[in-house]
PDB file of N, CA and C in Angstrom:
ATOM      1  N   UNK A   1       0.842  -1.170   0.000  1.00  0.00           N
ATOM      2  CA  UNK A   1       0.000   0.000   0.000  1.00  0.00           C
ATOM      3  C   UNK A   1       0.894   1.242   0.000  1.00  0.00           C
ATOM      4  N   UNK A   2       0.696   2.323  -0.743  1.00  0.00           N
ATOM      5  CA  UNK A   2       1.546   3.358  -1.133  1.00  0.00           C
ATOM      6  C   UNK A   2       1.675   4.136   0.715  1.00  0.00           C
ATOM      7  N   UNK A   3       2.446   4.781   0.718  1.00  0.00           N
ATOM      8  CA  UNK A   3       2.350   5.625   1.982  1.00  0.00           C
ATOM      9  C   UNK A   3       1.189   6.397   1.723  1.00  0.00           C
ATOM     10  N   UNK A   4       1.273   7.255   1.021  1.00  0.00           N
ATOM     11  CA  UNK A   4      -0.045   8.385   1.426  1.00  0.00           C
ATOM     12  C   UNK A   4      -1.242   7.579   1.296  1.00  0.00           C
ATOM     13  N   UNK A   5      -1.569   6.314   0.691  1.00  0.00           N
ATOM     14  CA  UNK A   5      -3.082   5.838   1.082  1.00  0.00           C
ATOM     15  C   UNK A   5      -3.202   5.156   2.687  1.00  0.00           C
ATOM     16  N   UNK A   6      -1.861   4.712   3.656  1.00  0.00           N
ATOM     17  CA  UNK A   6      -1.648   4.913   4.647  1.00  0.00           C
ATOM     18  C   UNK A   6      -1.668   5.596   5.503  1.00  0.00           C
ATOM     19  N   UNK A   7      -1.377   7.087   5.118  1.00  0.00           N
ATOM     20  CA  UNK A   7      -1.198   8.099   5.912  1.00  0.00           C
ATOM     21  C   UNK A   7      -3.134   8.491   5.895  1.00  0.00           C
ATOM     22  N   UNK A   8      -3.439   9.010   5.043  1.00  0.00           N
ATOM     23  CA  UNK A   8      -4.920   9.200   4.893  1.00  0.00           C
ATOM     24  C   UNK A   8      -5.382   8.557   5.412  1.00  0.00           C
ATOM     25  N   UNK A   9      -5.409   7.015   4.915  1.00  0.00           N
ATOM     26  CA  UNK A   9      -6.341   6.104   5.903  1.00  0.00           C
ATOM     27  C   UNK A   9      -6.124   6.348   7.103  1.00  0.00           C
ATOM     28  N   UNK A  10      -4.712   6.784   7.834  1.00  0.00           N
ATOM     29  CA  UNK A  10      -5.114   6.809   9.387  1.00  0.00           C
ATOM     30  C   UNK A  10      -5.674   7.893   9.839  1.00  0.00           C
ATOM     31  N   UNK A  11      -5.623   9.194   8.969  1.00  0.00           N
ATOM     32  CA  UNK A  11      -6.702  10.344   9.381  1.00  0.00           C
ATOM     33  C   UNK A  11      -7.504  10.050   9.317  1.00  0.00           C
ATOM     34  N   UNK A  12      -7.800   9.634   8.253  1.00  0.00           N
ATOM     35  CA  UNK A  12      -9.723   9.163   8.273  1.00  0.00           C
ATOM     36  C   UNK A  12     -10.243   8.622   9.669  1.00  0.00           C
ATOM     37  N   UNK A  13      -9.361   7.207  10.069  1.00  0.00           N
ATOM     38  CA  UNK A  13      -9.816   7.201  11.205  1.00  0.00           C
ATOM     39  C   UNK A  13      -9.453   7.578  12.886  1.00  0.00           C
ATOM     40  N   UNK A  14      -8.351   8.482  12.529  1.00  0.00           N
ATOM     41  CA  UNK A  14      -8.614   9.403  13.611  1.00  0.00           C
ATOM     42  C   UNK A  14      -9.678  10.600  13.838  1.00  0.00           C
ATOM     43  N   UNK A  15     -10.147  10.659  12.595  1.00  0.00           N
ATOM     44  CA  UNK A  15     -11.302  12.034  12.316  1.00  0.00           C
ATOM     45  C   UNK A  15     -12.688  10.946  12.784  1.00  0.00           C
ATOM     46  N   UNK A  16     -12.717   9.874  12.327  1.00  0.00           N
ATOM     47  CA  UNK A  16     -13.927   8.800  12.869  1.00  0.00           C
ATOM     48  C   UNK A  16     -13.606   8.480  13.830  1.00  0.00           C
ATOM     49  N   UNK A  17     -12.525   8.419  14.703  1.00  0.00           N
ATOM     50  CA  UNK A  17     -12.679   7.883  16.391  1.00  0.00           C
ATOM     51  C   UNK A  17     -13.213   9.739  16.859  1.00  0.00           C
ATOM     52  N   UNK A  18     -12.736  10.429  16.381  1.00  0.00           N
ATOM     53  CA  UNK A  18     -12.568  12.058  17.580  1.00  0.00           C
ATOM     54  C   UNK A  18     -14.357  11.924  16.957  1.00  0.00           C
ATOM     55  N   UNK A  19     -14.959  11.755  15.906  1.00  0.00           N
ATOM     56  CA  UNK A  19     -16.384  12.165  15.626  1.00  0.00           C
ATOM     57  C   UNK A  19     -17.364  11.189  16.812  1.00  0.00           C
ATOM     58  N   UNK A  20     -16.534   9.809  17.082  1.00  0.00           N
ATOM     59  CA  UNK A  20     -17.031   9.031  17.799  1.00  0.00           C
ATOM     60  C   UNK A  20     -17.219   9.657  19.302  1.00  0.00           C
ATOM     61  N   UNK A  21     -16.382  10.406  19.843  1.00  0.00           N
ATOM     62  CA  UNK A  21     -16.079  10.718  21.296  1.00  0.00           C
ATOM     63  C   UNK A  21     -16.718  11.978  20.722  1.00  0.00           C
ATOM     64  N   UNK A  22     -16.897  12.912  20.505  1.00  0.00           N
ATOM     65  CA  UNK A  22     -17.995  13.969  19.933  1.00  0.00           C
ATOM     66  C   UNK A  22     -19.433  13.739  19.973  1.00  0.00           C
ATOM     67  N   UNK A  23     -19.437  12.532  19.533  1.00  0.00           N
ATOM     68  CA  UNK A  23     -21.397  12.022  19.707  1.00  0.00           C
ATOM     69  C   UNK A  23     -21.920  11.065  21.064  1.00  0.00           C
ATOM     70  N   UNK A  24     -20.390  10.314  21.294  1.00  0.00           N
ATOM     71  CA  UNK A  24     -20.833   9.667  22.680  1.00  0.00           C
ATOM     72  C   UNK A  24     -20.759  10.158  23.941  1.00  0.00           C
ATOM     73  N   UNK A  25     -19.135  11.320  23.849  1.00  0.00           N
ATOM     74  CA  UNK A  25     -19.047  11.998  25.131  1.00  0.00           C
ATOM     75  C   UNK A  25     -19.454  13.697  25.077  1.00  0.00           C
ATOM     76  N   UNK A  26     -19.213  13.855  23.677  1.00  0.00           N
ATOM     77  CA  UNK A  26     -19.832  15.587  23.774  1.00  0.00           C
ATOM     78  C   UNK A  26     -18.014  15.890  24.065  1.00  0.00           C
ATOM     79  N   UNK A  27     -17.031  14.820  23.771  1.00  0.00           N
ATOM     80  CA  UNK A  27     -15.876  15.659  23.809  1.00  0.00           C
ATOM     81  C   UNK A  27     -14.762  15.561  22.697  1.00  0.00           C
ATOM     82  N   UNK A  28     -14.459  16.586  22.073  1.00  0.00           N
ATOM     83  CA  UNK A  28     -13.485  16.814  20.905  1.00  0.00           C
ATOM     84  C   UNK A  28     -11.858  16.509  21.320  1.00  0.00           C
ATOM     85  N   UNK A  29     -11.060  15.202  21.031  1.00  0.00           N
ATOM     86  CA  UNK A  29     -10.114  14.850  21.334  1.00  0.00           C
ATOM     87  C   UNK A  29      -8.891  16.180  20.698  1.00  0.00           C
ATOM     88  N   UNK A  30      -9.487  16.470  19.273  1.00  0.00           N
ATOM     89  CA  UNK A  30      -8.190  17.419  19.078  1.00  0.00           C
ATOM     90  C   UNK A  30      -8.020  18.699  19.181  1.00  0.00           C
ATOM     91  N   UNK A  31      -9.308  19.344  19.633  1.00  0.00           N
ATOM     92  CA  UNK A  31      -9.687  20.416  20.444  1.00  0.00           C
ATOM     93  C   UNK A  31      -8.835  20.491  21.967  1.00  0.00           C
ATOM     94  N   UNK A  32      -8.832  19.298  22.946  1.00  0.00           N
ATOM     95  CA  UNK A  32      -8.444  18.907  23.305  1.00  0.00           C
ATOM     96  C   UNK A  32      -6.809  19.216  23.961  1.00  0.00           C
ATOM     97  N   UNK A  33      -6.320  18.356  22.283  1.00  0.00           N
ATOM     98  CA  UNK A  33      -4.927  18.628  22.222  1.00  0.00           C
ATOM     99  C   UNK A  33      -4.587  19.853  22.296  1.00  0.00           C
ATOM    100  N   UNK A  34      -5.289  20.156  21.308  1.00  0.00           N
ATOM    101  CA  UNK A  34      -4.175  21.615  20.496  1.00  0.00           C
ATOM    102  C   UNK A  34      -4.996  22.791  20.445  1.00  0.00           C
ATOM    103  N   UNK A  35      -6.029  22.451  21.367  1.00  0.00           N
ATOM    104  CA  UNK A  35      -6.624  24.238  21.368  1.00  0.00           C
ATOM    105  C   UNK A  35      -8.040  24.138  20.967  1.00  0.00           C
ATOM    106  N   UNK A  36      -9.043  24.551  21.634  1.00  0.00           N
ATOM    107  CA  UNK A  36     -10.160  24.991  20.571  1.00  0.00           C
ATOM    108  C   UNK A  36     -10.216  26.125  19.876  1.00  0.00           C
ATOM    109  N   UNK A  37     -10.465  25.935  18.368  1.00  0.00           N
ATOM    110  CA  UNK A  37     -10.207  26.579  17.675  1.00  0.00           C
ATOM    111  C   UNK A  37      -8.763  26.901  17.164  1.00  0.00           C
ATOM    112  N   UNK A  38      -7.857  26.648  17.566  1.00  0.00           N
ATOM    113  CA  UNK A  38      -6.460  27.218  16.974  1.00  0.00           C
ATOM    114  C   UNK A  38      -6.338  26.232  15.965  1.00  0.00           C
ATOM    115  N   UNK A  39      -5.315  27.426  15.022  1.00  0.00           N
ATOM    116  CA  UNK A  39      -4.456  27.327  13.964  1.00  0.00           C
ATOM    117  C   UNK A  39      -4.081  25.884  13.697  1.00  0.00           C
ATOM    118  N   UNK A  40      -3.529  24.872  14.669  1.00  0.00           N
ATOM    119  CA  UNK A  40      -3.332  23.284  14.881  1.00  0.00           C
ATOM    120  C   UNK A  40      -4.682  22.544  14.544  1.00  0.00           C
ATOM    121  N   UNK A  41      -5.360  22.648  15.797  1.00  0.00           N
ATOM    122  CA  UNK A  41      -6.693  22.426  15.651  1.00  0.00           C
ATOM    123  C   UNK A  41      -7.487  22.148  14.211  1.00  0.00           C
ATOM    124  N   UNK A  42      -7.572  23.184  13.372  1.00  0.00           N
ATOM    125  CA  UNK A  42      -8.313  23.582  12.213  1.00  0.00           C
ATOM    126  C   UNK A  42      -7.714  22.940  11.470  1.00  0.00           C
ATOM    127  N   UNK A  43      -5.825  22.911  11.085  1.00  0.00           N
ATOM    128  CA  UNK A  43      -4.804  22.193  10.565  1.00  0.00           C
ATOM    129  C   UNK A  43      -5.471  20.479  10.461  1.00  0.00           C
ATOM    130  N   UNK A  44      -5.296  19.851  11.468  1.00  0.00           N
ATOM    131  CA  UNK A  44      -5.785  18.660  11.784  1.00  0.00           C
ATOM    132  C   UNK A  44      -7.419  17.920  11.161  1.00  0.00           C
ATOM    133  N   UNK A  45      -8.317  19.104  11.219  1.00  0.00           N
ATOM    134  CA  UNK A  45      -9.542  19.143  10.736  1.00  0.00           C
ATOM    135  C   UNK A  45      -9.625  19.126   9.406  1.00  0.00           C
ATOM    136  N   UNK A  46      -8.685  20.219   8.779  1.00  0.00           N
ATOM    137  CA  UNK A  46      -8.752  20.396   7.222  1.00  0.00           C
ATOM    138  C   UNK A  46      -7.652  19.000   6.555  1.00  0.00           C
ATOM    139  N   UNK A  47      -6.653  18.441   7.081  1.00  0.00           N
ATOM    140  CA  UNK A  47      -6.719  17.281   6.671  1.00  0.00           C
ATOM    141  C   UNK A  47      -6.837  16.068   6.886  1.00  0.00           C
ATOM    142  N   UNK A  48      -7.875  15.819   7.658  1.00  0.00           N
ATOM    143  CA  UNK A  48      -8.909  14.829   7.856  1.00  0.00           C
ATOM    144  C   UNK A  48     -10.002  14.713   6.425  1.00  0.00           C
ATOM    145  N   UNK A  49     -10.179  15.942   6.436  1.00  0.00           N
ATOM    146  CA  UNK A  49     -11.307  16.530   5.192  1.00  0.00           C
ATOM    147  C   UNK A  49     -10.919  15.841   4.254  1.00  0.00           C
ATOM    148  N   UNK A  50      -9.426  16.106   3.931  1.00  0.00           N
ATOM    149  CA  UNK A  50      -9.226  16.081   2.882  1.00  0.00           C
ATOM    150  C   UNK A  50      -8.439  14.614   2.560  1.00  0.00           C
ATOM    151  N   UNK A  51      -8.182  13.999   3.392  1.00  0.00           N
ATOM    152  CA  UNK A  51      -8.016  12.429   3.352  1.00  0.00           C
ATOM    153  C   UNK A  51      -9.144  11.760   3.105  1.00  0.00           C
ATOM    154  N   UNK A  52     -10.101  12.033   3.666  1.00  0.00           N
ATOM    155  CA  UNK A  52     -11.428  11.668   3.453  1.00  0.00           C
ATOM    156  C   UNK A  52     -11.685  11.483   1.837  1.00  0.00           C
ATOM    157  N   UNK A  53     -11.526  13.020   0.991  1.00  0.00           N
ATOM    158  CA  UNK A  53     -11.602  13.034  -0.235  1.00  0.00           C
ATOM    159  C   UNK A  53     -10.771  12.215  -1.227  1.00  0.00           C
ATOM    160  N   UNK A  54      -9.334  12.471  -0.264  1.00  0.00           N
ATOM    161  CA  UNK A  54      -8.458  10.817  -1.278  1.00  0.00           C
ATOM    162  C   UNK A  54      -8.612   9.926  -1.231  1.00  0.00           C
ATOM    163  N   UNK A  55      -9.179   9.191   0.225  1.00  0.00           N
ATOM    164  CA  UNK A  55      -9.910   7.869   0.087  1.00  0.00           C
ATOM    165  C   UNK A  55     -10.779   7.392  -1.099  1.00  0.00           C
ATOM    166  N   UNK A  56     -11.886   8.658  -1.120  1.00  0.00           N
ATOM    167  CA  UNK A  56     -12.187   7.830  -2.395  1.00  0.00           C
ATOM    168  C   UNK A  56     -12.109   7.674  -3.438  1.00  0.00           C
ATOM    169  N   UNK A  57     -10.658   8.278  -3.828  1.00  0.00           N
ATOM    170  CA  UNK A  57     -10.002   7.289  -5.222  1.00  0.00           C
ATOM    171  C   UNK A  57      -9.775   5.677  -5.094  1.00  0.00           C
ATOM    172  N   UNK A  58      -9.250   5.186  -3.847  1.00  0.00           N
ATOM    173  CA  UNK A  58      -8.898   3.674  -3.872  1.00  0.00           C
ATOM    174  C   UNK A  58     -10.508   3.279  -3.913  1.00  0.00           C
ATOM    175  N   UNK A  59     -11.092   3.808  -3.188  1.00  0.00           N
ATOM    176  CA  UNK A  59     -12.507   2.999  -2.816  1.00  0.00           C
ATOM    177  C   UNK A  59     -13.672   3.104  -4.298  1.00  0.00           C
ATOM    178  N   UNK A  60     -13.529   4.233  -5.254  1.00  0.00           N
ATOM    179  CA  UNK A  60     -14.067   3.929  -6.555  1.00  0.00           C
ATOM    180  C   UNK A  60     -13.347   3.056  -7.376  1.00  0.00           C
ATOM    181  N   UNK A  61     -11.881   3.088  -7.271  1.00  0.00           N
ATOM    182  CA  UNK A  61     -11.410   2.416  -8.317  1.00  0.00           C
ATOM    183  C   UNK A  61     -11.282   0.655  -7.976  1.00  0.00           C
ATOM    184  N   UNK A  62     -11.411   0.212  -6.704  1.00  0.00           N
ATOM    185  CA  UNK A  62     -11.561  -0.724  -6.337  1.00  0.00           C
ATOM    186  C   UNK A  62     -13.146  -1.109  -6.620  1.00  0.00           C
ATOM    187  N   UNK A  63     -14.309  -0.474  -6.439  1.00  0.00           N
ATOM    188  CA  UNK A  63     -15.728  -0.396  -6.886  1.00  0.00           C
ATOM    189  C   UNK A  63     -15.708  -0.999  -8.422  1.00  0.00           C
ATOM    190  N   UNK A  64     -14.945   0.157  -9.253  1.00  0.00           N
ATOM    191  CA  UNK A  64     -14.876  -0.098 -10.742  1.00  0.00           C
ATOM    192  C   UNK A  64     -14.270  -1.813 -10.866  1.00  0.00           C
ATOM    193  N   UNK A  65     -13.344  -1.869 -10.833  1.00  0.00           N
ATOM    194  CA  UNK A  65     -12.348  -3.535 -10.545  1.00  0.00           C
ATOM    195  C   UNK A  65     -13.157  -4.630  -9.678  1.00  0.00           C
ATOM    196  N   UNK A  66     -13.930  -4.462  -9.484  1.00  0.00           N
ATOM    197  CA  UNK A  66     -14.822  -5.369  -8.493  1.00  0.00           C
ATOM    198  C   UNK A  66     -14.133  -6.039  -7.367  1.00  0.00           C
ATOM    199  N   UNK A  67     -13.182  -5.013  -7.145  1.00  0.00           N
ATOM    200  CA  UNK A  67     -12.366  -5.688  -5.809  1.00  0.00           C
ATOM    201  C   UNK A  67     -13.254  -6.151  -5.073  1.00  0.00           C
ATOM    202  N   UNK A  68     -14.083  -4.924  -4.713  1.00  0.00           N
ATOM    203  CA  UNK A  68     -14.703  -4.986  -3.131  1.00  0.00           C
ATOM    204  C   UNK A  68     -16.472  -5.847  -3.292  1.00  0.00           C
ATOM    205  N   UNK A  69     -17.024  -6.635  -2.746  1.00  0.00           N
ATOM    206  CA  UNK A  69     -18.209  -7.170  -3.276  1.00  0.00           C
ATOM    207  C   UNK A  69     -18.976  -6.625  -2.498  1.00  0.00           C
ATOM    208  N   UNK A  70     -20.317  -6.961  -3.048  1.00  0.00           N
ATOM    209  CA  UNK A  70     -21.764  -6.281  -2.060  1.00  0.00           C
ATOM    210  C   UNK A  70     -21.829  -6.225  -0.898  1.00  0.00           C
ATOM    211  N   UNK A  71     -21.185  -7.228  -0.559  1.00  0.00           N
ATOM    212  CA  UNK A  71     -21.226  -7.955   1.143  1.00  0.00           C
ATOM    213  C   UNK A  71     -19.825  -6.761   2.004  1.00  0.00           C
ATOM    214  N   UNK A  72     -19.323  -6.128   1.344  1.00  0.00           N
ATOM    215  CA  UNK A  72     -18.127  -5.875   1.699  1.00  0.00           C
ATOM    216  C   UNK A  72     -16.878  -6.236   1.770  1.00  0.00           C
ATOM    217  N   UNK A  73     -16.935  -7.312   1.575  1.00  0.00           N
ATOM    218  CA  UNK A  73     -15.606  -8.165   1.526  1.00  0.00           C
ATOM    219  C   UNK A  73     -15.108  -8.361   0.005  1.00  0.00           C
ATOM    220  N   UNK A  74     -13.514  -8.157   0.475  1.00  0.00           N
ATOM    221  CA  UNK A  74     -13.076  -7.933  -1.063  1.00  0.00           C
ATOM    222  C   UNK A  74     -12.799  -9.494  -1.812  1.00  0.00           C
ATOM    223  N   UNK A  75     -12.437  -9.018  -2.851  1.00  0.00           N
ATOM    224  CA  UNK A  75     -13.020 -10.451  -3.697  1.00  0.00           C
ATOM    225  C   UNK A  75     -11.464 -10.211  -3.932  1.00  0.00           C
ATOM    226  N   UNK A  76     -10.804 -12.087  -3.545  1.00  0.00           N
ATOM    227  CA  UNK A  76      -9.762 -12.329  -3.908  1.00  0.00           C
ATOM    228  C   UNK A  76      -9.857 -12.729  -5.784  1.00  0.00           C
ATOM    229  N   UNK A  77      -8.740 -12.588  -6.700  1.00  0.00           N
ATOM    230  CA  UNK A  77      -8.797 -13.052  -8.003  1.00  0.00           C
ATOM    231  C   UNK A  77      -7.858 -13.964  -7.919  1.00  0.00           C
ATOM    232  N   UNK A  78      -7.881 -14.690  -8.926  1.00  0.00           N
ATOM    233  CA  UNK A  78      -7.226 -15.892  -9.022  1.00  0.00           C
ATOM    234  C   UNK A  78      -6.203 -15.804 -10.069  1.00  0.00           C
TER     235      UNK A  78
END
């Protein structure tokens, strides 16, 4: 797996665990860290965003290739 679909993927789900503790506890982990509202803060937010958006290049082009099947599980080829 290339680095940056690594690196993204783990924002993604650091932006889905902090959204998780946001809806269960009412508390913002990277607010938290680095400030509410600061310059870091927003940093962290805007590329979450935007990992989000590169994700789904692997996840259409795997769609297109029929990697991934209905069920979710990806389809080994032979």
């Amino acid at each position: 797996m290339k680095f940056i679909n690594v690196l993204t993927l783990l924002l993604v789900i650091i932006g889905g665990l902090n959204w998780g503790l946001v809806g269960a506890f009412d508390f913002d982990l990277v607010a938290a860290i680095f400030g509410p509202g600061s310059m870091l803060t927003r940093l962290v937010y805007i590329l979450v965003g935007l990992s989000a958006l590169y994700q789904l290049v692997p996840l259409s082009r795997s769609m297109a290739t029929n990697e991934v099947g209905a069920d979710g599980h990806i389809v080994r080829r032979s």
